[in-house]
Protein backbone atom coordinates (compact mmCIF):
# COMPACT_ATOMS: atom_id res chain seq x y z
CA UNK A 1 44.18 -106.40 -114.58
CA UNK A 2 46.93 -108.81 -114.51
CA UNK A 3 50.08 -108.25 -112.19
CA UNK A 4 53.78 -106.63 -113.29
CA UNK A 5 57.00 -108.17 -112.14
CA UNK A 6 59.67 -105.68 -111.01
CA UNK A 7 62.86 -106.43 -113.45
CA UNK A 8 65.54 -107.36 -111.37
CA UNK A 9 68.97 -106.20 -112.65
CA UNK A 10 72.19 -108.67 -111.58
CA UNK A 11 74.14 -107.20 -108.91
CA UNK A 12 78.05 -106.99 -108.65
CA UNK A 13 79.17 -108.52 -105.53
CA UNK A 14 81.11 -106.77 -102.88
CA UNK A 15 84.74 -106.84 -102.60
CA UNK A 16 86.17 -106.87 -98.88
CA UNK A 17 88.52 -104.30 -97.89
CA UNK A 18 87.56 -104.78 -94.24
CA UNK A 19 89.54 -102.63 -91.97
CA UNK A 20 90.57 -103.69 -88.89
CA UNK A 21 90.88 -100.19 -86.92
CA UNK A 22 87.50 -98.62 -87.40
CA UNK A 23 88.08 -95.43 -88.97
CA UNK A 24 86.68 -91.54 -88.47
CA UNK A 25 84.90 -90.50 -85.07
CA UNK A 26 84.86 -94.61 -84.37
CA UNK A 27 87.90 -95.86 -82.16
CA UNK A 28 87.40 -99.32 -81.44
CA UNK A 29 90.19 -101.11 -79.21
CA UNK A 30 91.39 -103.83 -81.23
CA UNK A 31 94.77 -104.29 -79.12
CA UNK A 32 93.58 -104.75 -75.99
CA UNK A 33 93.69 -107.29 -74.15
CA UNK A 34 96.18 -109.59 -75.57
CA UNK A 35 93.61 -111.64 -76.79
CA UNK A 36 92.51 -109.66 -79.61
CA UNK A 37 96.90 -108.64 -80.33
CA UNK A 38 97.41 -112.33 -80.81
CA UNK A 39 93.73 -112.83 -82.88
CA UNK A 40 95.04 -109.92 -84.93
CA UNK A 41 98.58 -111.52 -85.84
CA UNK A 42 96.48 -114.76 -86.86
CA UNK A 43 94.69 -112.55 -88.93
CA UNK A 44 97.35 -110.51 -90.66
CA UNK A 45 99.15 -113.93 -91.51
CA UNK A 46 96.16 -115.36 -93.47
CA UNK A 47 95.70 -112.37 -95.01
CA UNK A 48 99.42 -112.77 -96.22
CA UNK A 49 99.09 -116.38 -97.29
CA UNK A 50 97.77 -118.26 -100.42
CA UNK A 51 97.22 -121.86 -99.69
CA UNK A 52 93.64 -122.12 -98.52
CA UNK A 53 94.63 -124.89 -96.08
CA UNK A 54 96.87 -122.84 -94.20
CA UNK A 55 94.61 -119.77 -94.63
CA UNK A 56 91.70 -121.71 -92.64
CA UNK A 57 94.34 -123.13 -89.89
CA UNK A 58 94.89 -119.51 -88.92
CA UNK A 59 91.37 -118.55 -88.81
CA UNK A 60 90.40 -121.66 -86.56
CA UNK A 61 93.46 -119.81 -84.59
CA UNK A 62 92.46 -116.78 -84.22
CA UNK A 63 88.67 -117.63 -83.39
CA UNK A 64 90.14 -119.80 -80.75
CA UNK A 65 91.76 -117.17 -78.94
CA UNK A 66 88.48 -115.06 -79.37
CA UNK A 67 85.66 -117.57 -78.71
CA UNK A 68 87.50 -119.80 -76.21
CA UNK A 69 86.61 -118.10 -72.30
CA UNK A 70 85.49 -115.04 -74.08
CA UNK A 71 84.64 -113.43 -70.41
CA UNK A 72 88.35 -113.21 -70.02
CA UNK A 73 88.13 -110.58 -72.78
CA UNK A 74 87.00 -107.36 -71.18
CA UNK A 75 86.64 -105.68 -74.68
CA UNK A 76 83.42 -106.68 -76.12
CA UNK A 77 83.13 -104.35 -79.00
CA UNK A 78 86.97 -104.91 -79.88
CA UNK A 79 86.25 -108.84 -79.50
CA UNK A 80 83.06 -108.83 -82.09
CA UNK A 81 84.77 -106.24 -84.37
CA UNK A 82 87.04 -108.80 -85.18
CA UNK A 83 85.01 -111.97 -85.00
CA UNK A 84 82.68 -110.18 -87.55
CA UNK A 85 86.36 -109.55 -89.94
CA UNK A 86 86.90 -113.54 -89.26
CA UNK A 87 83.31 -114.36 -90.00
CA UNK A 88 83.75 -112.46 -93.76
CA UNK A 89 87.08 -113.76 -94.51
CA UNK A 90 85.86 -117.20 -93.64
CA UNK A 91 82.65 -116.50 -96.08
CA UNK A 92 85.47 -115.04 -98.57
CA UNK A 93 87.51 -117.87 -98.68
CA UNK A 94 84.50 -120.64 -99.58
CA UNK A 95 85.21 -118.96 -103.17
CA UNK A 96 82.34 -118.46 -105.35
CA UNK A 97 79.64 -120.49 -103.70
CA UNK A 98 77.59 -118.76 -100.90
CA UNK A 99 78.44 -121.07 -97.53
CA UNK A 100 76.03 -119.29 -94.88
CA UNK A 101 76.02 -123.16 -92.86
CA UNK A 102 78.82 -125.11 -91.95
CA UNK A 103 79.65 -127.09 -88.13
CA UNK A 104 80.67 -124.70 -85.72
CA UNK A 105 84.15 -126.94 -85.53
CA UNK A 106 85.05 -125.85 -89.02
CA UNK A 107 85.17 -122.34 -88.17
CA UNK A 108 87.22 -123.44 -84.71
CA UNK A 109 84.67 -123.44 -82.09
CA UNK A 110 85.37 -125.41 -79.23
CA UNK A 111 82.75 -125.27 -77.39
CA UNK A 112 79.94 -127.40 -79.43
CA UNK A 113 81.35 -128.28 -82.68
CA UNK A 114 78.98 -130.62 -84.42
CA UNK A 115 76.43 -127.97 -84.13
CA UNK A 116 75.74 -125.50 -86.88
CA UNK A 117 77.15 -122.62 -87.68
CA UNK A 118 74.55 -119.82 -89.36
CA UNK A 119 76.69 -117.24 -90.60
CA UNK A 120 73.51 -114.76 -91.03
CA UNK A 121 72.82 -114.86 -87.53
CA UNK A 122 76.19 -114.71 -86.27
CA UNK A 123 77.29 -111.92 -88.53
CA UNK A 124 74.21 -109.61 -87.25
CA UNK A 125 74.79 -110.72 -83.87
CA UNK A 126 78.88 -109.85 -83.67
CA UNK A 127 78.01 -106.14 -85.53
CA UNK A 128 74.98 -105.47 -83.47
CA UNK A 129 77.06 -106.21 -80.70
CA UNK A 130 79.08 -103.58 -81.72
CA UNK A 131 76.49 -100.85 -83.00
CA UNK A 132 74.82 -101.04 -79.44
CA UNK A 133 78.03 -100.45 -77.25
CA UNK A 134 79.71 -97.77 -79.82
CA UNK A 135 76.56 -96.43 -81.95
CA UNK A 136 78.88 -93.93 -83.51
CA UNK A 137 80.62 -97.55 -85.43
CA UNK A 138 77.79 -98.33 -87.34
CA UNK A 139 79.83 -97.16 -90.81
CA UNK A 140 82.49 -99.70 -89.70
CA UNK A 141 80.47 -102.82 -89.02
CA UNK A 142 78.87 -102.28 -92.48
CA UNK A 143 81.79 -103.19 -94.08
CA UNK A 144 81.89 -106.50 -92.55
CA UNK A 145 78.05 -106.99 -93.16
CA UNK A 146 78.05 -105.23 -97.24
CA UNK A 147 81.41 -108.09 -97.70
CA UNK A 148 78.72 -110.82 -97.28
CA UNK A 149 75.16 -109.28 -98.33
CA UNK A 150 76.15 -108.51 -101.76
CA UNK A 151 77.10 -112.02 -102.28
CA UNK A 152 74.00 -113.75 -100.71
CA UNK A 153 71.69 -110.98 -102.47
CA UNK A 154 73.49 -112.13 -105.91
CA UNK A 155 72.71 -115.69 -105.01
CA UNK A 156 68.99 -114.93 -104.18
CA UNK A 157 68.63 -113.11 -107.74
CA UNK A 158 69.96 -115.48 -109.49
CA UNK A 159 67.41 -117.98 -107.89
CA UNK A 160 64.83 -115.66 -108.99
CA UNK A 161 66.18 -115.19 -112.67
CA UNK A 162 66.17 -119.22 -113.07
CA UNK A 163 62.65 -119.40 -111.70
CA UNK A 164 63.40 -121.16 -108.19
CA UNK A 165 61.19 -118.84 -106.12
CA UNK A 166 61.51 -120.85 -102.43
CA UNK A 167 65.56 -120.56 -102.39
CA UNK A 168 65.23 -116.94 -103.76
CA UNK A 169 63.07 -115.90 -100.69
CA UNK A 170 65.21 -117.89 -98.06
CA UNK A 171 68.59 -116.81 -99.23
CA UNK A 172 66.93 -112.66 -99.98
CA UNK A 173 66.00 -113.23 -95.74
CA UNK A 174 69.67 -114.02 -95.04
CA UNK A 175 70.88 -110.65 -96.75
CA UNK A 176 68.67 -108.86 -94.96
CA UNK A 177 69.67 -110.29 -91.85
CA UNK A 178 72.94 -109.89 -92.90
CA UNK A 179 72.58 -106.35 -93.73
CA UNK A 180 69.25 -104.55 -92.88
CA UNK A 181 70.69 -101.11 -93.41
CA UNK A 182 72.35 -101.98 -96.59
CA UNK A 183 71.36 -99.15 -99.38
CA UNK A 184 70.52 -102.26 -101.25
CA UNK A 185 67.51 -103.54 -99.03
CA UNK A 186 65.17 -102.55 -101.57
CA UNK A 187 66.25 -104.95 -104.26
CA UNK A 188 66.46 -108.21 -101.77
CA UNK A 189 62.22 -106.62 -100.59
CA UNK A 190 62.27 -106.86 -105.12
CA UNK A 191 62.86 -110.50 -104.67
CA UNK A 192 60.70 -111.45 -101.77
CA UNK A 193 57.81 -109.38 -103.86
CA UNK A 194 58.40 -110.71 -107.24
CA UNK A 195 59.11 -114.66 -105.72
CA UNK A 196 55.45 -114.29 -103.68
CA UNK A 197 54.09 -113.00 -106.46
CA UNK A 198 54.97 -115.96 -108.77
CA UNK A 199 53.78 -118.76 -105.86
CA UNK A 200 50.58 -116.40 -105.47
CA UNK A 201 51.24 -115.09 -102.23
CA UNK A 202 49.67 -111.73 -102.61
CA UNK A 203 49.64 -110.60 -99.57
CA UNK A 204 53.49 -111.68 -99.05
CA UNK A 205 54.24 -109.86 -102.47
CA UNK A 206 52.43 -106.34 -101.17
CA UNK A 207 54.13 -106.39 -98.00
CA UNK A 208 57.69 -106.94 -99.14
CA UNK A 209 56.82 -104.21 -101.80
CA UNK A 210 55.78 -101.46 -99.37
CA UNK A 211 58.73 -102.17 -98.06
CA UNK A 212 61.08 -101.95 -101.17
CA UNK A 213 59.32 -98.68 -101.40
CA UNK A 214 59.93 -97.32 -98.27
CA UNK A 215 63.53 -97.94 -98.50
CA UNK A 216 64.23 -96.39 -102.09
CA UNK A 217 65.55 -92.37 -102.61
CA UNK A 218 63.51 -89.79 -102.93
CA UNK A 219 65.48 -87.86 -105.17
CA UNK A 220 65.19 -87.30 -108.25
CA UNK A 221 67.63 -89.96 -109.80
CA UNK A 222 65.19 -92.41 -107.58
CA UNK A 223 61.69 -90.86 -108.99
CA UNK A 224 61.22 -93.56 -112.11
CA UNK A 225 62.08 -96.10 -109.77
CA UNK A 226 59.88 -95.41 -107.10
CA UNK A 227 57.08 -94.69 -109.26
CA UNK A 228 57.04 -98.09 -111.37
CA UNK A 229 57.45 -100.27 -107.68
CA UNK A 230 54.17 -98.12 -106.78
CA UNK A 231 52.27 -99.09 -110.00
CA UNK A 232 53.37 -102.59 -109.75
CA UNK A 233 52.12 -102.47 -105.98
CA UNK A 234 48.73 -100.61 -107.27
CA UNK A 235 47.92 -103.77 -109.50
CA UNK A 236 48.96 -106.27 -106.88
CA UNK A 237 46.94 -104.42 -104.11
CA UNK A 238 44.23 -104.52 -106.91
CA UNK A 239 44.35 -108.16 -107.45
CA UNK A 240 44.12 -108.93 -104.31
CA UNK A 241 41.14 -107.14 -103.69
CA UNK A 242 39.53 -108.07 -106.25
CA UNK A 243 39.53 -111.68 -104.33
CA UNK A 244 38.03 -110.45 -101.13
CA UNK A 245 34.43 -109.53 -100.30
CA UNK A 246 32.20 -106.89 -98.40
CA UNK A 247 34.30 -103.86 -96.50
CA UNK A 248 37.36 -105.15 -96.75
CA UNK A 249 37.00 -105.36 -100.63
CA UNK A 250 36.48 -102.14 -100.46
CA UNK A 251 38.83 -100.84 -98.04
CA UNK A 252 41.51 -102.63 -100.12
CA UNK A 253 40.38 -101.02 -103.18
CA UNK A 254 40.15 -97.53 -102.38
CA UNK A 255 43.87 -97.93 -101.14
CA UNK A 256 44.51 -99.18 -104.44
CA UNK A 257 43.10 -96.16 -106.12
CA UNK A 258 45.07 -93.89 -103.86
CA UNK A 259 48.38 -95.44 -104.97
CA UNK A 260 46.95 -95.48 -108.82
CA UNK A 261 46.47 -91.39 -107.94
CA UNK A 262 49.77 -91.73 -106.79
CA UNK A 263 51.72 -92.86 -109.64
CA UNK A 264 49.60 -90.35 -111.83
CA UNK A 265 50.40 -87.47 -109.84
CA UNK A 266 54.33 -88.21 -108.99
CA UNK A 267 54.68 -88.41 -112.89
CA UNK A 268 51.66 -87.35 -114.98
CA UNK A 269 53.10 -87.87 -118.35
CA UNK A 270 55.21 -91.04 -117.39
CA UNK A 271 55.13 -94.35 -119.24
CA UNK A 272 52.26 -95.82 -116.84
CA UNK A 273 50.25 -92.61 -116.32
CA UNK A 274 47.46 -93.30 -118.74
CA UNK A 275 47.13 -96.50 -117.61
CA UNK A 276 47.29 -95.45 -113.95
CA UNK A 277 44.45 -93.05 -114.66
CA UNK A 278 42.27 -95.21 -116.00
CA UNK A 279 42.86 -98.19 -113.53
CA UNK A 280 42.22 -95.08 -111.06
CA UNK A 281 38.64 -94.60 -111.75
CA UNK A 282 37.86 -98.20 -112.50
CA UNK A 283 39.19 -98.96 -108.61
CA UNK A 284 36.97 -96.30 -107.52
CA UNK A 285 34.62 -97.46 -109.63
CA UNK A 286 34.34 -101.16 -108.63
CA UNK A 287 34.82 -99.94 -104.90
CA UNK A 288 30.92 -98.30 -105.44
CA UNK A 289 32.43 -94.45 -105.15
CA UNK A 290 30.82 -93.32 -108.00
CA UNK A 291 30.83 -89.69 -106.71
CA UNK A 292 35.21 -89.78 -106.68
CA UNK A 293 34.69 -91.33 -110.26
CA UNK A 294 32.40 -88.90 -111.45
CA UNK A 295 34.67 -86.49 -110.13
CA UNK A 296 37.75 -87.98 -111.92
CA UNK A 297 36.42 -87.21 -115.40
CA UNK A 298 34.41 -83.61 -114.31
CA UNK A 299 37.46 -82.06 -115.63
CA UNK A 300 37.89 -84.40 -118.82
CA UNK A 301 34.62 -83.93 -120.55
CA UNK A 302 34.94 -79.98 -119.35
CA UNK A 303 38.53 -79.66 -121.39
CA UNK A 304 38.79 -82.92 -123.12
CA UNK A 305 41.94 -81.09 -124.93
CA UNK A 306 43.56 -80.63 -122.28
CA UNK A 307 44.42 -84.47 -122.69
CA UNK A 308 45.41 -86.98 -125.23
CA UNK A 309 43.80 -89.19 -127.61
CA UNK A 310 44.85 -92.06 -125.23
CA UNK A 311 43.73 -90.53 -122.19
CA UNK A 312 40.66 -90.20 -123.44
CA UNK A 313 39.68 -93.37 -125.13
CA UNK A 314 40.88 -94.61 -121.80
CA UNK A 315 38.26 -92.58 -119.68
CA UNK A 316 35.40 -93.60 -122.43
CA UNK A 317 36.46 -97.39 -121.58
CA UNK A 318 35.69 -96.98 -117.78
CA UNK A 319 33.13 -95.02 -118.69
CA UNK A 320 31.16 -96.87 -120.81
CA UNK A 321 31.62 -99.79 -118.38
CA UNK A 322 30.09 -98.04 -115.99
CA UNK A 323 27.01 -97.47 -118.10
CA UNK A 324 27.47 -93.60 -118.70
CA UNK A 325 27.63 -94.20 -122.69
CA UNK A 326 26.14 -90.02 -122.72
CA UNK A 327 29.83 -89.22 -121.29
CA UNK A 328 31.88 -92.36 -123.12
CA UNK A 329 30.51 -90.75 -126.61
CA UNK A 330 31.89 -87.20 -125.22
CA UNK A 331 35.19 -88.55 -124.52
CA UNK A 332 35.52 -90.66 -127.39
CA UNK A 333 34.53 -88.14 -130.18
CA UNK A 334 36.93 -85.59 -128.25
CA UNK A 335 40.05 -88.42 -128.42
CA UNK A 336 39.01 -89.06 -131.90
CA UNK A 337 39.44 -85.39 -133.11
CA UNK A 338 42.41 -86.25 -132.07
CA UNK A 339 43.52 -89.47 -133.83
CA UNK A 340 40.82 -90.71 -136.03
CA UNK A 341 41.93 -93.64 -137.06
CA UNK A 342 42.32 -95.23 -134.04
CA UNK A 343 40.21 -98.64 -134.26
CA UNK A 344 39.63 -99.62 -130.53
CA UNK A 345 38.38 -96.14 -129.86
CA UNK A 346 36.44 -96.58 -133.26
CA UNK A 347 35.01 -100.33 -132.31
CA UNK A 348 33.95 -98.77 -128.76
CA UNK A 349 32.26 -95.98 -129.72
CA UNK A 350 30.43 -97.82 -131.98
CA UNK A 351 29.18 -99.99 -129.09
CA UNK A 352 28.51 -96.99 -127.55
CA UNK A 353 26.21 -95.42 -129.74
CA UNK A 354 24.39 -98.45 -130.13
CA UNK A 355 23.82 -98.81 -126.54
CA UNK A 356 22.23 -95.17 -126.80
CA UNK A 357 20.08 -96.15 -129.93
CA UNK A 358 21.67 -93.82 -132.11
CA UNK A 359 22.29 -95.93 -135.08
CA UNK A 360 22.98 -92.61 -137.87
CA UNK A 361 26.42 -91.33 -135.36
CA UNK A 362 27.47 -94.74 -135.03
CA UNK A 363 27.34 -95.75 -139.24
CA UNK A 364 30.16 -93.33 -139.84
CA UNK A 365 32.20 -94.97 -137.02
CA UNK A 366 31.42 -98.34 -138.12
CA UNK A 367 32.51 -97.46 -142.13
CA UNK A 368 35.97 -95.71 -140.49
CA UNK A 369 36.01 -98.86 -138.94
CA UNK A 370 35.71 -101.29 -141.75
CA UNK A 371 38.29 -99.09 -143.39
CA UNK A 372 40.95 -99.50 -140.73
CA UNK A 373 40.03 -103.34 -139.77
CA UNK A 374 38.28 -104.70 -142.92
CA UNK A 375 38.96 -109.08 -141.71
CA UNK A 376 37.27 -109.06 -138.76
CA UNK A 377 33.72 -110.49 -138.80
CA UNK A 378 32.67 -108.75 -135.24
CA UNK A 379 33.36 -105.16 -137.38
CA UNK A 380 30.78 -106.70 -139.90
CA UNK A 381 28.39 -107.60 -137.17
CA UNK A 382 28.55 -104.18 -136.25
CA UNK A 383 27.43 -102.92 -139.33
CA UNK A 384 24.33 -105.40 -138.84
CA UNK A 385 24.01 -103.82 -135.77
CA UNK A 386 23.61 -100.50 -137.25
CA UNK A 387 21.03 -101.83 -139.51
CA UNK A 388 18.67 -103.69 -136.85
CA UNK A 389 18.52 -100.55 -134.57
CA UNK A 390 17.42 -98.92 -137.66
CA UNK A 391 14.72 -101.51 -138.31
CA UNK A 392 13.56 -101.49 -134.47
CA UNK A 393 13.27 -97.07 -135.21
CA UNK A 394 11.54 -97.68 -138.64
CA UNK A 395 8.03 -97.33 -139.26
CA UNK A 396 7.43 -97.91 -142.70
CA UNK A 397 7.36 -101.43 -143.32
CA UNK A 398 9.58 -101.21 -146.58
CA UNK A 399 12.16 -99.64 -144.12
CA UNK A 400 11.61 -102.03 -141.99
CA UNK A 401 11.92 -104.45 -144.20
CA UNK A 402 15.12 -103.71 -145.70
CA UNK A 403 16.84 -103.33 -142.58
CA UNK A 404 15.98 -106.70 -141.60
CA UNK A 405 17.27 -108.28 -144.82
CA UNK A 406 20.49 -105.72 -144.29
CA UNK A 407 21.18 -107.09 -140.96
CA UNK A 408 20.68 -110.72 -142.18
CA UNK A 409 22.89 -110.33 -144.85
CA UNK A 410 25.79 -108.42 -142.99
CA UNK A 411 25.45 -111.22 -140.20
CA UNK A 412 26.04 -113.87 -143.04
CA UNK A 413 28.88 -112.14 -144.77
CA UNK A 414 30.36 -111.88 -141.11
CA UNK A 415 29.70 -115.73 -140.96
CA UNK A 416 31.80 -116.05 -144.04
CA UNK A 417 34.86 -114.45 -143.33
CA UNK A 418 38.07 -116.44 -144.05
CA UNK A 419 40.24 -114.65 -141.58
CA UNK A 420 40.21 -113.11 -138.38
CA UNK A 421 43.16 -110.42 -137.73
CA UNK A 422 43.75 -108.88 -133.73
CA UNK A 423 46.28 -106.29 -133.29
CA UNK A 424 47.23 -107.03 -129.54
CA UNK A 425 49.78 -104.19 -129.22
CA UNK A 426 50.76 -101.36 -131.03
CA UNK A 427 53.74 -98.90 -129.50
CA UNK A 428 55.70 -96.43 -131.54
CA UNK A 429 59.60 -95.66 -130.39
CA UNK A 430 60.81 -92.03 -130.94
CA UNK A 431 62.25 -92.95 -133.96
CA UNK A 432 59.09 -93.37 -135.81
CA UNK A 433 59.25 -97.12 -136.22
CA UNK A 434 56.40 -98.83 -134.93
CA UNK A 435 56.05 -102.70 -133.63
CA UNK A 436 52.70 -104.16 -134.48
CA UNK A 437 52.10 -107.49 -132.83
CA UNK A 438 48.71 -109.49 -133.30
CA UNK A 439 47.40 -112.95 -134.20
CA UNK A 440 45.66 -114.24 -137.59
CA UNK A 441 42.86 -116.65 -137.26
CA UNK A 442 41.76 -119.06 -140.01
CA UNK A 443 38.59 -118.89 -140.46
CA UNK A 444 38.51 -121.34 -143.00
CA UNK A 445 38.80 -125.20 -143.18
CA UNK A 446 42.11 -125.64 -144.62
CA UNK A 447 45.46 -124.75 -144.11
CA UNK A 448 45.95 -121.06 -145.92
CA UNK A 449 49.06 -118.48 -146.00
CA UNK A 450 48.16 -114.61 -144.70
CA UNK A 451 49.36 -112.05 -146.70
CA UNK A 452 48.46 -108.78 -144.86
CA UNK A 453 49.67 -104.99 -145.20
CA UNK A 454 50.00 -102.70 -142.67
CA UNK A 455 49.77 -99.50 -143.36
CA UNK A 456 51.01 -96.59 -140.66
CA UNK A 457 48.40 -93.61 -140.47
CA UNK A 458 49.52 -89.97 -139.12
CA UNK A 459 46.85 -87.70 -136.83
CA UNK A 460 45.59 -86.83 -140.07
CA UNK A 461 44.54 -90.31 -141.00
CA UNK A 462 47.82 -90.23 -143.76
CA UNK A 463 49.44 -92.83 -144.66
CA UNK A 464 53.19 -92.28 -143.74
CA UNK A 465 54.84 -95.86 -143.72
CA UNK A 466 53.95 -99.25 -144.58
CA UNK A 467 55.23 -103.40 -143.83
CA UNK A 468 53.86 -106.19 -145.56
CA UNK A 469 53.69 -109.63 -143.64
CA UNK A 470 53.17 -112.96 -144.46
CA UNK A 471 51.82 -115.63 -142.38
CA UNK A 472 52.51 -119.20 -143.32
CA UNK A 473 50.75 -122.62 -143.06
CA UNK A 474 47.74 -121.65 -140.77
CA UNK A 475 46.01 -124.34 -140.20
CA UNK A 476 42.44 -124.50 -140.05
CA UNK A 477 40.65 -122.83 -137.47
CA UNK A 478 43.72 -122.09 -135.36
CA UNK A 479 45.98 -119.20 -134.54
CA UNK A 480 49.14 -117.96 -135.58
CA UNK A 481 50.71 -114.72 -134.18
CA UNK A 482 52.81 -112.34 -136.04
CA UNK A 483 55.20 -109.39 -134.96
CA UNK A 484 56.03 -106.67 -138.17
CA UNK A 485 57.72 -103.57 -137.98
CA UNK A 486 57.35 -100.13 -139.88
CA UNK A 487 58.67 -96.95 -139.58
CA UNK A 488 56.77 -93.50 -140.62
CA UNK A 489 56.54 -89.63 -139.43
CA UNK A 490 54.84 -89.58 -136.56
CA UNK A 491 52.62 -92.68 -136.62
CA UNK A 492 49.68 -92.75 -134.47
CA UNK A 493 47.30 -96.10 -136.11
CA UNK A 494 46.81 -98.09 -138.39
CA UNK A 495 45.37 -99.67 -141.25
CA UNK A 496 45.27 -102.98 -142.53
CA UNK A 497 44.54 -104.75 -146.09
CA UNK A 498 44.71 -108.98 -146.42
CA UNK A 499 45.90 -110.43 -149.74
């Protein structure tokens, strides 16, 4: 199972409307001392003016007056309310590229001014400042702190979106030191997860999703949301234990199952619940709980109806994987009442049938088969299949016989097949058009064009829509992929034919 990336939607930056009185139950003193009335007039002047030279004079002003012997000022929440204001406007007035570094002497610090400036750091410490002396201001330093997060969390998806993974985790850090309360936290956790994920830091990737998680709604408008970040941390979690050994393979696995179960239960008919369920019991499974996966699909072969054709060919994969073929035939003959044409539960059961030795149920699968993928030489070596379990059963040598020259001559005729067609994915919109995207493989030794027809086939096994494709200049024993479209009443397969 290979990992998901979260899809990170573009974020509108903040604009500042920063107050300078806090407002509601939050009075902060920004009059008193004189200090912060002069700061203020600096303030209200660059506010008023448009040249950008004259608009940083009067910010090096009033941070002067507030940084210079700041333990004259006997206001400290008044004092940082306002260096917090400066700090934005100065971030503001950089225009559209983030500045979070400068010298402290272009802001107007005396006191050391070739060192650096961090405005992160500063920013948090000013408003924190704040939030511990008047708790009930927190509302009104996250002004100050959303004027600057939305813009740095902009700049660290758009590192993301062009692939540059390192800057997209440092500058998704500065927003959330910036910001930690910010109802936005969970997409800057999105980048750190989805950036780790892509420089294979797994465990950095599950961390940074947990927390994304913990920090989305839990209402309803929330629900898909929250539910896809816990599949995509099911898989990772997966992954990475897949990569470890002994108990804490299995530790890590069985959590993995229990967020699987999770995403099942929070929405059982959502667009990653069948896959969820299935990944459920093959976690269990390859964490050695084969009681909790025997448990899983108790209820399944008891009411397979209660399910859908998916679900179940699903359940007959893990099953059959984990060498209960008696229970993978159940479930696959119950999903098949259900959708009979449906040629990966066909080709599996077929498997399945011949791992039990029961050659007469799996011929009828194996003609359906041919029917619904006739260019595909491993469907022809099935049918050989059929024929030497038949020969191993026989005991009449002319039996015998004839089902050794059937599976030789089934195993040539698979040997001779020009073309090779996989259907990779197969997904139907509401609409009733369906997207059919595979691969044809030449077979052959020179360059040939593919003309194949897909047919669209209803529960029933109708035909209810059709596309014809043509595949050009495939050269000789390579591979050339192919995307067609159809649209039908209710498709559920399909069928193919090669011209």
């Amino acid at each position: 199972m290979t990992g998901v990336r979260i899809a990170l939607a573009t974020l509108a930056a903040a604009t500042m409307t920063a107050p300078l009185m806090a407002q509601g139950t939050c009075e902060i003193e920004v009059r008193k001392p004189f200090q912060l009335t002069s700061a203020q007039l600096y303030i209200q002047k660059h506010d008023a003016q448009t040249n950008d030279q004259d608009r940083a004079k009067l910010l090096k002003q009033a941070l002067r007056v507030l940084t210079d012997n700041p333990e004259r000022i006997k206001n400290e929440a008044g004092r940082n309310f306002l260096l917090g204001g400066l700090y934005a406007r100065w971030f503001q007035d950089q225009g559209a590229r983030p500045v979070v570094r400068a010298k402290r002497g272009d802001l107007g610090f005396s006191e050391n001014p070739e060192g650096e400036f961090f405005l992160p750091a500063a920013m948090d410490e000013a408003m924190s400042a704040v939030e511990r002396e008047m708790p009930m201001c927190a509302d009104s330093t996250m002004r100050y702190r959303n004027a600057v997060f939305s813009k740095v969390l902009n700049t660290s998806i758009a590192y993301y979106n062009a692939k540059q993974y390192d800057p997209a985790i440092e500058y998704a850090n500065f927003a959330l030191q910036l910001n930690p309360r910010s109802p936005q936290v969970g997409a800057a956790y999105q980048v750190l997860a989805n950036s780790s994920q892509a420089k294979g830091d797994l465990p950095g990737a599950i961390a940074s999703l947990e927390k994304a998680i913990a920090k989305m709604g839990t209402d309803a408008a929330s629900a898909p949301n929250r539910v896809s970040a816990m599949f995509n941390l099911a898989i990772l979690t997966r992954d990475h234990a897949m990569k470890q050994e002994g108990a804490v393979r299995s530790t890590a696995l069985r959590r993995a199952a229990e967020l699987f179960k999770m995403v099942t239960d929070a929405a059982p008919d959502g667009p990653n619940a069948a896959t969820a369920r299935a990944a459920y019991a093959r976690t269990l499974q390859d964490a050695g709980d084969t009681v909790a996966v025997a448990n899983v699909y108790a209820d399944m072969l008891a009411s397979p109806t209660k399910y859908t054709a998916l679900q179940l060919f699903e359940a007959g994969v893990v099953l059959a994987n984990g060498k209960k073929f008696d229970d993978a035939a159940k479930v696959y003959e119950a999903g098949l009442e259900m959708n009979p044409s449906y040629r990966d539960a066909l080709f599996n059961i077929a498997n399945v049938y011949f791992a039990l030795r029961q050659p007469e149920k799996m011929a009828p699968k194996v003609e359906k088969l041919r029917a619904v993928d006739p260019m595909n030489p491993d469907v022809l070596k099935l049918v050989g299949a059929v024929w030497q379990e038949r020969g191993r059963q026989a005991t009449d040598p002319k039996a015998k016989k004839l089902a050794q020259d059937s599976t030789i001559a089934y195993v040539e005729k698979a040997a001779k097949v020009p073309a090779r067609v996989i259907v990779n994915q197969f997904t139907v919109a509401r609409n009733g058009t369906a997207s059919i995207n595979g691969t044809v493989e030449n077979l052959g030794a020179a360059t040939t064009n593919f003309t194949v027809v897909f047919e669209l086939l209803d529960k029933a096994g109708n035909g209810v829509g059709s596309a014809t494709i043509i595949v050009e200049a495939v050269g000789a024993k390579t591979v050339r992929e192919f995307n067609v479209q159809a649209t039908g009443a209710s498709p559920v397969a399909w069928r193919y034919t090669m011209r």
